[in-house]
C-alpha atoms as a PDB file:
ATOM      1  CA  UNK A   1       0.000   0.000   0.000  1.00  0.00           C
ATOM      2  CA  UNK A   2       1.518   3.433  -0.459  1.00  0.00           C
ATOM      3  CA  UNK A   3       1.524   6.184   1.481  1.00  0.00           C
ATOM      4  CA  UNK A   4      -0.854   9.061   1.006  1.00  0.00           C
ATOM      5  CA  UNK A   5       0.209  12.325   1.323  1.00  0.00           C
ATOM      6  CA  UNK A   6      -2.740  14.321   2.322  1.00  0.00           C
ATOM      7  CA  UNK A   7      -2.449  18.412   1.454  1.00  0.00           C
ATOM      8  CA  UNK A   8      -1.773  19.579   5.303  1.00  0.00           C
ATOM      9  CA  UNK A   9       1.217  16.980   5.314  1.00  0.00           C
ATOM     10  CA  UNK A  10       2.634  18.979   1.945  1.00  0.00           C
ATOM     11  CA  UNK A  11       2.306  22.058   3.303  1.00  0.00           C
ATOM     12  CA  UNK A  12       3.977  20.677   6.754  1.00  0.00           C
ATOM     13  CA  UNK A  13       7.338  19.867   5.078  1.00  0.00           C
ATOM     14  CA  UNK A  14       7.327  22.915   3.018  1.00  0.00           C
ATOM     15  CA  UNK A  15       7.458  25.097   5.887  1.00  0.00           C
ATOM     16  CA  UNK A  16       9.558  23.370   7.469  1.00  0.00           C
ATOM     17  CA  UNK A  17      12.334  23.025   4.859  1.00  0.00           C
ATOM     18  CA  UNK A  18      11.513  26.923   4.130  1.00  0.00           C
ATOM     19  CA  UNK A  19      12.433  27.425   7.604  1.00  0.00           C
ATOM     20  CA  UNK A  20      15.768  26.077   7.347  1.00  0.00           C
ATOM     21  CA  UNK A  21      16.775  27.555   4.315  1.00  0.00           C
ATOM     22  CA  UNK A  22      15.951  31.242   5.892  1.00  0.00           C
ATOM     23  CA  UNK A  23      17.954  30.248   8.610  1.00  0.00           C
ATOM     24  CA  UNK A  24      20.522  29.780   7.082  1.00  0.00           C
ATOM     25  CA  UNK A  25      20.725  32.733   4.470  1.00  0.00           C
ATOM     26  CA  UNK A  26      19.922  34.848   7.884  1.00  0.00           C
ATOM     27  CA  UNK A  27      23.483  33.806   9.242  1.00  0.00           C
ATOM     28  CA  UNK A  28      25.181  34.065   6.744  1.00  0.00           C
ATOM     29  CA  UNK A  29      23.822  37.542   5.247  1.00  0.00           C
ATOM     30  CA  UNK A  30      25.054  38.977   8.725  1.00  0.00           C
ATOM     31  CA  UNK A  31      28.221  37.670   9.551  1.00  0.00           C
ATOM     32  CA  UNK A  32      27.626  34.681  11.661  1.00  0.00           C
ATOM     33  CA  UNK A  33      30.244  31.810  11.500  1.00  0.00           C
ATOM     34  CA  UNK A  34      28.972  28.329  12.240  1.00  0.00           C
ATOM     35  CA  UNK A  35      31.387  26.661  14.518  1.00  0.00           C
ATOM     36  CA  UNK A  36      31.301  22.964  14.578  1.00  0.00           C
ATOM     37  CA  UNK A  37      32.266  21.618  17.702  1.00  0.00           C
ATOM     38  CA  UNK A  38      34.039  18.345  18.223  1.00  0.00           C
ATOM     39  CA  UNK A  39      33.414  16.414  21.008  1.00  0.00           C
ATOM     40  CA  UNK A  40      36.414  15.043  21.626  1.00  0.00           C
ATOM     41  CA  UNK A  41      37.428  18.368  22.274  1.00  0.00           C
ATOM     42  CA  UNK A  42      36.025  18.700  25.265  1.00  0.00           C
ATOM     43  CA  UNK A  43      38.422  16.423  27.264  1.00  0.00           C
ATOM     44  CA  UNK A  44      41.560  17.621  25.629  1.00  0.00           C
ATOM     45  CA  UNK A  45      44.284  17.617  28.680  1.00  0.00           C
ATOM     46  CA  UNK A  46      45.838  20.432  26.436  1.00  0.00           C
ATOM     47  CA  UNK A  47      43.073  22.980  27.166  1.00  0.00           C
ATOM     48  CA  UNK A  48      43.413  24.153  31.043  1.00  0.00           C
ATOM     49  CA  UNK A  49      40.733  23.698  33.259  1.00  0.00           C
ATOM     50  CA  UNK A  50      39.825  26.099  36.120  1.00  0.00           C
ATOM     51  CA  UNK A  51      38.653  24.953  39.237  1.00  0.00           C
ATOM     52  CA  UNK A  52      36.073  27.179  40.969  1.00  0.00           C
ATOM     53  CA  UNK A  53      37.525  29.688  43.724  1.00  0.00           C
ATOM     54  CA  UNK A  54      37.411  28.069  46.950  1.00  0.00           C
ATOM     55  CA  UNK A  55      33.848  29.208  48.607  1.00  0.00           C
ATOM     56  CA  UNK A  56      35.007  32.757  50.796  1.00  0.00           C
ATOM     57  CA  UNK A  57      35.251  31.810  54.629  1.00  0.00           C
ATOM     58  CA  UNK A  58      34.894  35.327  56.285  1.00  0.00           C
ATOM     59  CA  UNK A  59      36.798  35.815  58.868  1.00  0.00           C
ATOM     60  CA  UNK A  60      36.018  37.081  62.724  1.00  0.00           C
ATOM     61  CA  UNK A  61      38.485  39.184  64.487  1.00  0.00           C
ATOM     62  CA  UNK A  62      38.650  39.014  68.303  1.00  0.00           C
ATOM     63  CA  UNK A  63      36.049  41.081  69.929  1.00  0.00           C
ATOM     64  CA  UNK A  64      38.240  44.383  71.339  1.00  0.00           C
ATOM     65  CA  UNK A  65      38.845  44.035  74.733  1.00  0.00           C
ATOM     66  CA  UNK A  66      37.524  45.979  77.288  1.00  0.00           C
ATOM     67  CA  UNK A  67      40.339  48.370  79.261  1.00  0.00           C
ATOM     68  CA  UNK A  68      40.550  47.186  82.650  1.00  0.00           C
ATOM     69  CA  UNK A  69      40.378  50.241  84.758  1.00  0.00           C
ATOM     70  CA  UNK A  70      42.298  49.440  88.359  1.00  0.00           C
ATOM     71  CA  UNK A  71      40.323  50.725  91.465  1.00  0.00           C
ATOM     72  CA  UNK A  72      40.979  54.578  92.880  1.00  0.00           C
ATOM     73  CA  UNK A  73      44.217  54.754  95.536  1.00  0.00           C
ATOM     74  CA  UNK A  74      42.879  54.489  98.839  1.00  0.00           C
ATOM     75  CA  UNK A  75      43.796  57.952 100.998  1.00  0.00           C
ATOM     76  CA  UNK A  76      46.261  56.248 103.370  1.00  0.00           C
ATOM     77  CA  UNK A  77      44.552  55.842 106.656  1.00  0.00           C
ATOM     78  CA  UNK A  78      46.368  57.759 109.034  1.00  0.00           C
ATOM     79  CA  UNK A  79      46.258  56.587 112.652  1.00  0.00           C
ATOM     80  CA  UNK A  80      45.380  59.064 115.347  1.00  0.00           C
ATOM     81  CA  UNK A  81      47.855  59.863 118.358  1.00  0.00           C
ATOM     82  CA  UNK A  82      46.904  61.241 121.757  1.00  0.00           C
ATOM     83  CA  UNK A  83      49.374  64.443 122.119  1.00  0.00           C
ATOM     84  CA  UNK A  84      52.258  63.491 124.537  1.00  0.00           C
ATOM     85  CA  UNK A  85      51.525  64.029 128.186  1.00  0.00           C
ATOM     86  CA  UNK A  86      54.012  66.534 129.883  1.00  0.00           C
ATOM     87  CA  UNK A  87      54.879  65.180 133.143  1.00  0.00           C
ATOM     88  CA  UNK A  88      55.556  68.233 135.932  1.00  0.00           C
ATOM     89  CA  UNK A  89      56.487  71.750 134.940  1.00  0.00           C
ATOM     90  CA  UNK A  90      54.860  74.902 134.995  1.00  0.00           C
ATOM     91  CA  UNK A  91      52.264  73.731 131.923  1.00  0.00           C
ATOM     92  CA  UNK A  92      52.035  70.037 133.850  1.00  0.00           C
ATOM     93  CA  UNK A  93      50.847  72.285 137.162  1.00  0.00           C
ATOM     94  CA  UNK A  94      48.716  75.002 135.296  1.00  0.00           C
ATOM     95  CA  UNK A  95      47.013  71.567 133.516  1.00  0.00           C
ATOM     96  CA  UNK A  96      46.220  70.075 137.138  1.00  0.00           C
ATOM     97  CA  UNK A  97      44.763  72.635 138.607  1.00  0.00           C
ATOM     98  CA  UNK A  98      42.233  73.425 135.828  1.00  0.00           C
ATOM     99  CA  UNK A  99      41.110  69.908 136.463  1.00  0.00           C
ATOM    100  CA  UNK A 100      41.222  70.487 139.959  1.00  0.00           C
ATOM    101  CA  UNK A 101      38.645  72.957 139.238  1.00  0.00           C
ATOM    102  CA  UNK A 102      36.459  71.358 136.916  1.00  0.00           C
ATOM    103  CA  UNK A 103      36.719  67.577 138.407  1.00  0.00           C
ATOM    104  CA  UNK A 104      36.888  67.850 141.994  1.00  0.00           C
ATOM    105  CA  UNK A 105      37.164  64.892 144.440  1.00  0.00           C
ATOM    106  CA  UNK A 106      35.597  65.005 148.318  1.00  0.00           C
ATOM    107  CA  UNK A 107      36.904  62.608 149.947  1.00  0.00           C
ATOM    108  CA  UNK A 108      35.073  61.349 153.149  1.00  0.00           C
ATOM    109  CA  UNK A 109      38.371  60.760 156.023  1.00  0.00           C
ATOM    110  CA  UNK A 110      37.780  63.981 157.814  1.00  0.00           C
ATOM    111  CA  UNK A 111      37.677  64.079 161.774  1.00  0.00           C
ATOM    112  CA  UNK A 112      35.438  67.500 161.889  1.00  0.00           C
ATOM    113  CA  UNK A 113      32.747  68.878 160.337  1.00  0.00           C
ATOM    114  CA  UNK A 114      35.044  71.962 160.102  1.00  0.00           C
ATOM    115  CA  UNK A 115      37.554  70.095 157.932  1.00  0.00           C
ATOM    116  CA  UNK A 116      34.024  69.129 155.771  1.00  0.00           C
ATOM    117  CA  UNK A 117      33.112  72.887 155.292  1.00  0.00           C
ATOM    118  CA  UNK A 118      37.315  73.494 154.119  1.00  0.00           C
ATOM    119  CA  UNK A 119      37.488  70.997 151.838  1.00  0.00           C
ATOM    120  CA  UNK A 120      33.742  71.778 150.500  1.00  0.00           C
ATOM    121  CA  UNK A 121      35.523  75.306 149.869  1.00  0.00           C
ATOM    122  CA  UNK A 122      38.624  74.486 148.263  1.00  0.00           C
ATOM    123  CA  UNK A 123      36.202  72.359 145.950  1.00  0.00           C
ATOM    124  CA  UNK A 124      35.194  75.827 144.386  1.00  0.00           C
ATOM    125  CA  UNK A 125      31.565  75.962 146.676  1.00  0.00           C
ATOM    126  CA  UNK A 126      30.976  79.766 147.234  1.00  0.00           C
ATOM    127  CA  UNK A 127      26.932  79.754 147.595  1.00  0.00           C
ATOM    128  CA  UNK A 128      24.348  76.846 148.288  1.00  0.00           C
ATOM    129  CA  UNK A 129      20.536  77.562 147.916  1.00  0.00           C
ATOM    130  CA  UNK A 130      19.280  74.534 150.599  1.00  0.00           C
ATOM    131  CA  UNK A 131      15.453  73.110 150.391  1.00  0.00           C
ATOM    132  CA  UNK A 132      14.950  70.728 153.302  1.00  0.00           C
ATOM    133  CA  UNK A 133      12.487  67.573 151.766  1.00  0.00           C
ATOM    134  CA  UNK A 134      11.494  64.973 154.494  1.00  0.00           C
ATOM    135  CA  UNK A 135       9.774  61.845 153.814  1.00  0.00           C
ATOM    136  CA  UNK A 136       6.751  60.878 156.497  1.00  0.00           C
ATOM    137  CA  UNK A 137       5.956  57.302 154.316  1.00  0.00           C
ATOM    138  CA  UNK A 138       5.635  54.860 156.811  1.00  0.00           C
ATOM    139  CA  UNK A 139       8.415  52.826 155.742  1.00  0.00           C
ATOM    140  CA  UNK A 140       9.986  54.855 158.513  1.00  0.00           C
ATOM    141  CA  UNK A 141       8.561  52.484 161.060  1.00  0.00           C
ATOM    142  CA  UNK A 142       9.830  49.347 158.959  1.00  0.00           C
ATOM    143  CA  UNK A 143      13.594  50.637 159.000  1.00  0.00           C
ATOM    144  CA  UNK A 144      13.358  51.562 162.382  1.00  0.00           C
ATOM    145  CA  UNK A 145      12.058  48.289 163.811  1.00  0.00           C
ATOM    146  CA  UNK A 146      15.429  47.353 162.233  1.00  0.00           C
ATOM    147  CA  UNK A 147      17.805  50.151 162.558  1.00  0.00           C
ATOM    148  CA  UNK A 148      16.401  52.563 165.771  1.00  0.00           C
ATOM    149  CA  UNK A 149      15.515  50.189 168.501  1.00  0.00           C
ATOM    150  CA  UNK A 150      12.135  49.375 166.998  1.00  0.00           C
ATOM    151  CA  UNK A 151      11.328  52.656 167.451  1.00  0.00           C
ATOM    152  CA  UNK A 152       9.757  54.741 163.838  1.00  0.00           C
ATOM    153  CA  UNK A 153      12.745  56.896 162.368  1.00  0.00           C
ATOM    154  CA  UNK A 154      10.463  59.816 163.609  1.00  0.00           C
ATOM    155  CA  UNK A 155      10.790  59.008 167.423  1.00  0.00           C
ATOM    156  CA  UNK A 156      10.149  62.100 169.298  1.00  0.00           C
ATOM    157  CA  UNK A 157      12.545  61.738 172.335  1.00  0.00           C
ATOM    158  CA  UNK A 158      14.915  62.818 174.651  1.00  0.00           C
ATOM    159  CA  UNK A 159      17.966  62.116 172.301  1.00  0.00           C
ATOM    160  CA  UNK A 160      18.137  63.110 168.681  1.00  0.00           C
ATOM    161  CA  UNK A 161      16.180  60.570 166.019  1.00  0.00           C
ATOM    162  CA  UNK A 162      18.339  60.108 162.862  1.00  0.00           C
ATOM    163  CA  UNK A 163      16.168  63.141 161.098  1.00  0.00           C
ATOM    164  CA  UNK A 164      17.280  65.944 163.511  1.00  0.00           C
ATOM    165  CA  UNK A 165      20.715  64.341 163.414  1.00  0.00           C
ATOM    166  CA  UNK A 166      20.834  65.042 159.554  1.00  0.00           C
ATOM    167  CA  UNK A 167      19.324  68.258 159.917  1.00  0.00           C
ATOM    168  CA  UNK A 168      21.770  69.217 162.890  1.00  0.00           C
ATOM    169  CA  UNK A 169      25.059  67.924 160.348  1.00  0.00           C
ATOM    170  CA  UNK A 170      23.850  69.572 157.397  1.00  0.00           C
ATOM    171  CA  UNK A 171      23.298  72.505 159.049  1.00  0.00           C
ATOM    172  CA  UNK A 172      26.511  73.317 160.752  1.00  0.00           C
ATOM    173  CA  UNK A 173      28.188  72.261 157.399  1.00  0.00           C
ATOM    174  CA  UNK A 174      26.592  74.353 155.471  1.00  0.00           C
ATOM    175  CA  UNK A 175      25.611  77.508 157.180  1.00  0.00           C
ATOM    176  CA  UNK A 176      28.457  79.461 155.769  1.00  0.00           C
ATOM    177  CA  UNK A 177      27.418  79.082 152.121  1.00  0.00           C
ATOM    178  CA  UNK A 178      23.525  80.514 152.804  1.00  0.00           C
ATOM    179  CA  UNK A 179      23.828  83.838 152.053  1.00  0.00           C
ATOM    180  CA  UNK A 180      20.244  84.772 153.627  1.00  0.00           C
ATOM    181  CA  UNK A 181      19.809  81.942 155.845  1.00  0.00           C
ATOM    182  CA  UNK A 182      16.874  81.299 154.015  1.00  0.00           C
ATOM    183  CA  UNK A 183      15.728  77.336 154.079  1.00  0.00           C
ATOM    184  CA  UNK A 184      12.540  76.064 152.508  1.00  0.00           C
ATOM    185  CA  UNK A 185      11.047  73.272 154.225  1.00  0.00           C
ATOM    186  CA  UNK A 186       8.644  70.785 152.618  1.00  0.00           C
ATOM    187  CA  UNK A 187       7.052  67.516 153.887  1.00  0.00           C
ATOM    188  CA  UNK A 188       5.319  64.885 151.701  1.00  0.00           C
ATOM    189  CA  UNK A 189       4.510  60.726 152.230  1.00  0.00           C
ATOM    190  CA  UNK A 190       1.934  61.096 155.356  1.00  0.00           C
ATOM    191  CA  UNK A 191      -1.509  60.371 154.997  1.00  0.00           C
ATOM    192  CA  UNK A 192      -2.203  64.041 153.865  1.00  0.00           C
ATOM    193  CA  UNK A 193       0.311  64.070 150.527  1.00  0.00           C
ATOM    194  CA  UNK A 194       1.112  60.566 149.869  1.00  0.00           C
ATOM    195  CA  UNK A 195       2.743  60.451 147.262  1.00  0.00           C
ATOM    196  CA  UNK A 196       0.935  63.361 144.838  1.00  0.00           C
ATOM    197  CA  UNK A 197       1.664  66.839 146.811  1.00  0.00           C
ATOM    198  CA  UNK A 198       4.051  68.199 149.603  1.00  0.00           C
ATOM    199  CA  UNK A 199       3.251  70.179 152.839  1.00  0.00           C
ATOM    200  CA  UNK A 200       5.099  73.224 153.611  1.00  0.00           C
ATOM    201  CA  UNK A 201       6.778  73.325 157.349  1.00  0.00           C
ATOM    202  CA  UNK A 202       4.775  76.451 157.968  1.00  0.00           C
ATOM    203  CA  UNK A 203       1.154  76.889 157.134  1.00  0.00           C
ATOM    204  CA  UNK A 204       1.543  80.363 155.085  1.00  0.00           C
ATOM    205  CA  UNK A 205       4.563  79.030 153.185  1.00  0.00           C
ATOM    206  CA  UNK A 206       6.951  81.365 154.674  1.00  0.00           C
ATOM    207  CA  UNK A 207      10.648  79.423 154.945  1.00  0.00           C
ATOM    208  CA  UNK A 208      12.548  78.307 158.172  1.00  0.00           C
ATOM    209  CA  UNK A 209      14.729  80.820 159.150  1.00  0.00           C
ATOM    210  CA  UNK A 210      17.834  78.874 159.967  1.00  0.00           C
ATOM    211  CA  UNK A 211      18.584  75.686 160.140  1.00  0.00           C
ATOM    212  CA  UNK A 212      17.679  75.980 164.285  1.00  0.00           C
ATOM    213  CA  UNK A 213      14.256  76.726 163.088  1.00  0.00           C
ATOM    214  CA  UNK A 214      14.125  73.974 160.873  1.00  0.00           C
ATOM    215  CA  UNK A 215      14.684  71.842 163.781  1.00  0.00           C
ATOM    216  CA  UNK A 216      12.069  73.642 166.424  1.00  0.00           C
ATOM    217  CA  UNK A 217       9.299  73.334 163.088  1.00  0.00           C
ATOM    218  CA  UNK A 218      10.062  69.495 162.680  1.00  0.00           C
ATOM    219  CA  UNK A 219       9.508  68.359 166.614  1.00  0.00           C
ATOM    220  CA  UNK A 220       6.355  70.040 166.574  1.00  0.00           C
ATOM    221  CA  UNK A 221       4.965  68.922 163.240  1.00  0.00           C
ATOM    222  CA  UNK A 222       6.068  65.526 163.929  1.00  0.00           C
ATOM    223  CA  UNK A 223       3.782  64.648 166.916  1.00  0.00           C
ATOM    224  CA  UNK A 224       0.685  65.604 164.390  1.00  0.00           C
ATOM    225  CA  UNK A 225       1.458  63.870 161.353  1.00  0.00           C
ATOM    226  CA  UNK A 226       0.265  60.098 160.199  1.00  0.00           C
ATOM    227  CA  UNK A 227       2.465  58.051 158.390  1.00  0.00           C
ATOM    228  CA  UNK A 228       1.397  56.843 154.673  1.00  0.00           C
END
C-alpha cells in the first residue's frame, strides 16, 4: 500500500524546509560563522581547566577588649595619736589645777565637820541655795524596827532621832554658804500628801529661818502627822 500524502502533510514539510533555508541565508547575510564543535574536544588535557575559587570563609576578628580600669588609691589611713603628756612643769601644774577645778574629788576621812566645810571650799563651793524635803511614808517604822531600837525613824525623844541628826550635820556644814539663811522646808509621804503633793513646814509658806528653826518646826509637826 503506499503512502498518502494528504495536502496539510505537503504544506507541513514545506514550511519546514523553508524554515531552514531562511535560517541559514539569515546567518550568513550577517556575519555569523557556524562553529562545529568536536566532542572530543572537550576532554583535551591540552586545554586548562579552572577549578572554581574556593567558597570565601569570612573571617572574625577578636572582639576588642575591654580596658581594665584598676580601682581609685585608697587615701592612706592615718592613725590618730593622743598628744604626749608633759609630766611636771609649769604647763604640767597650770594643767592640774584646771582639772582640779572642773573635776573635783571630796573625799570622806575627815575628823570634823570643820575640815568638811574646808574641803567643800577648796572644791570651788561659794553659795548653796538649801530646800529641806522629808519623807513621812511609813516605811519609817519598817527601817526603824530594824535600825532605831524598833522605834519609827520619827521618834520624838529625849535624844536626837536620825532626822534631827541630819538636819543638825547639814546645818553646821553648810551655814556658811547661805547667804540669807533662808531654808525652805517641805514635807510629803503622810496620809495628807502621799505620794501626789508636799506640805510646807509652815502653814503660810513662809521658809525656816535657819537651820535651828528647821529643827524647832520638825519636833512640833512631827507629833501631828500620820504616816502613809
Amino acid at each position: 500500500m503506499g503512502a498518502k500524502l494528504t495536502r496539510e502533510d505537503s504544506w507541513g514539510d514545506r514550511e519546514s524546509s523553508s524554515y531552514r533555508s531562511s535560517s541559514s541565508a539569515w546567518d550568513n547575510n550577517y556575519g555569523y560563522p557556524q562553529h562545529s564543535y568536536n566532542q572530543e574536544n572537550v576532554n583535551d588535557p591540552r586545554i586548562p581547566s579552572y577549578a572554581p575559587p574556593p567558597p570565601s570563609i569570612p573571617s572574625y576578628a577578636p572582639p576588642p577588649s575591654v580596658p581594665s580600669y584598676a580601682p581609685p588609691p585608697q587615701a592612706p589611713q592615718r592613725s590618730y595619736q593622743p598628744p604626749p603628756q608633759e609630766f611636771g612643769g609649769v604647763r604640767g601644774r597650770d594643767n592640774k589645777k584646771k582639772l582640779d577645778r572642773r573635776y573635783s574629788r571630796i573625799a570622806d576621812n575627815y575628823n570634823s565637820l570643820e575640815e568638811v566645810t574646808e574641803a567643800l571650799a577648796r572644791s570651788g563651793l561659794e553659795s548653796s541655795n538649801l530646800i529641806v524635803g522629808i519623807d513621812f511614808t511609813k516605811s519609817n517604822e519598817w527601817t526603824g524596827a530594824k535600825s532605831f531600837n524598833r522605834r519609827s525613824l520619827h521618834h520624838i525623844g529625849n535624844g536626837l532621832n536620825p532626822y534631827e541628826q541630819a538636819i543638825s550635820i547639814i546645818g553646821k556644814t553648810l551655814a556658811d554658804f547661805d547667804e540669807d539663811n533662808f531654808i525652805p522646808c517641805y514635807g510629803f509621804g503622810d496620809a495628807s500628801t502621799h505620794d501626789q503633793d508636799v506640805f510646807s513646814f509652815y502653814p503660810d509658806e513662809r521658809f525656816c529661818n535657819g537651820f535651828e528653826d528647821v529643827l524647832h518646826r520638825y519636833k512640833e509637826i512631827v507629833p501631828h502627822l500620820r504616816l502613809a
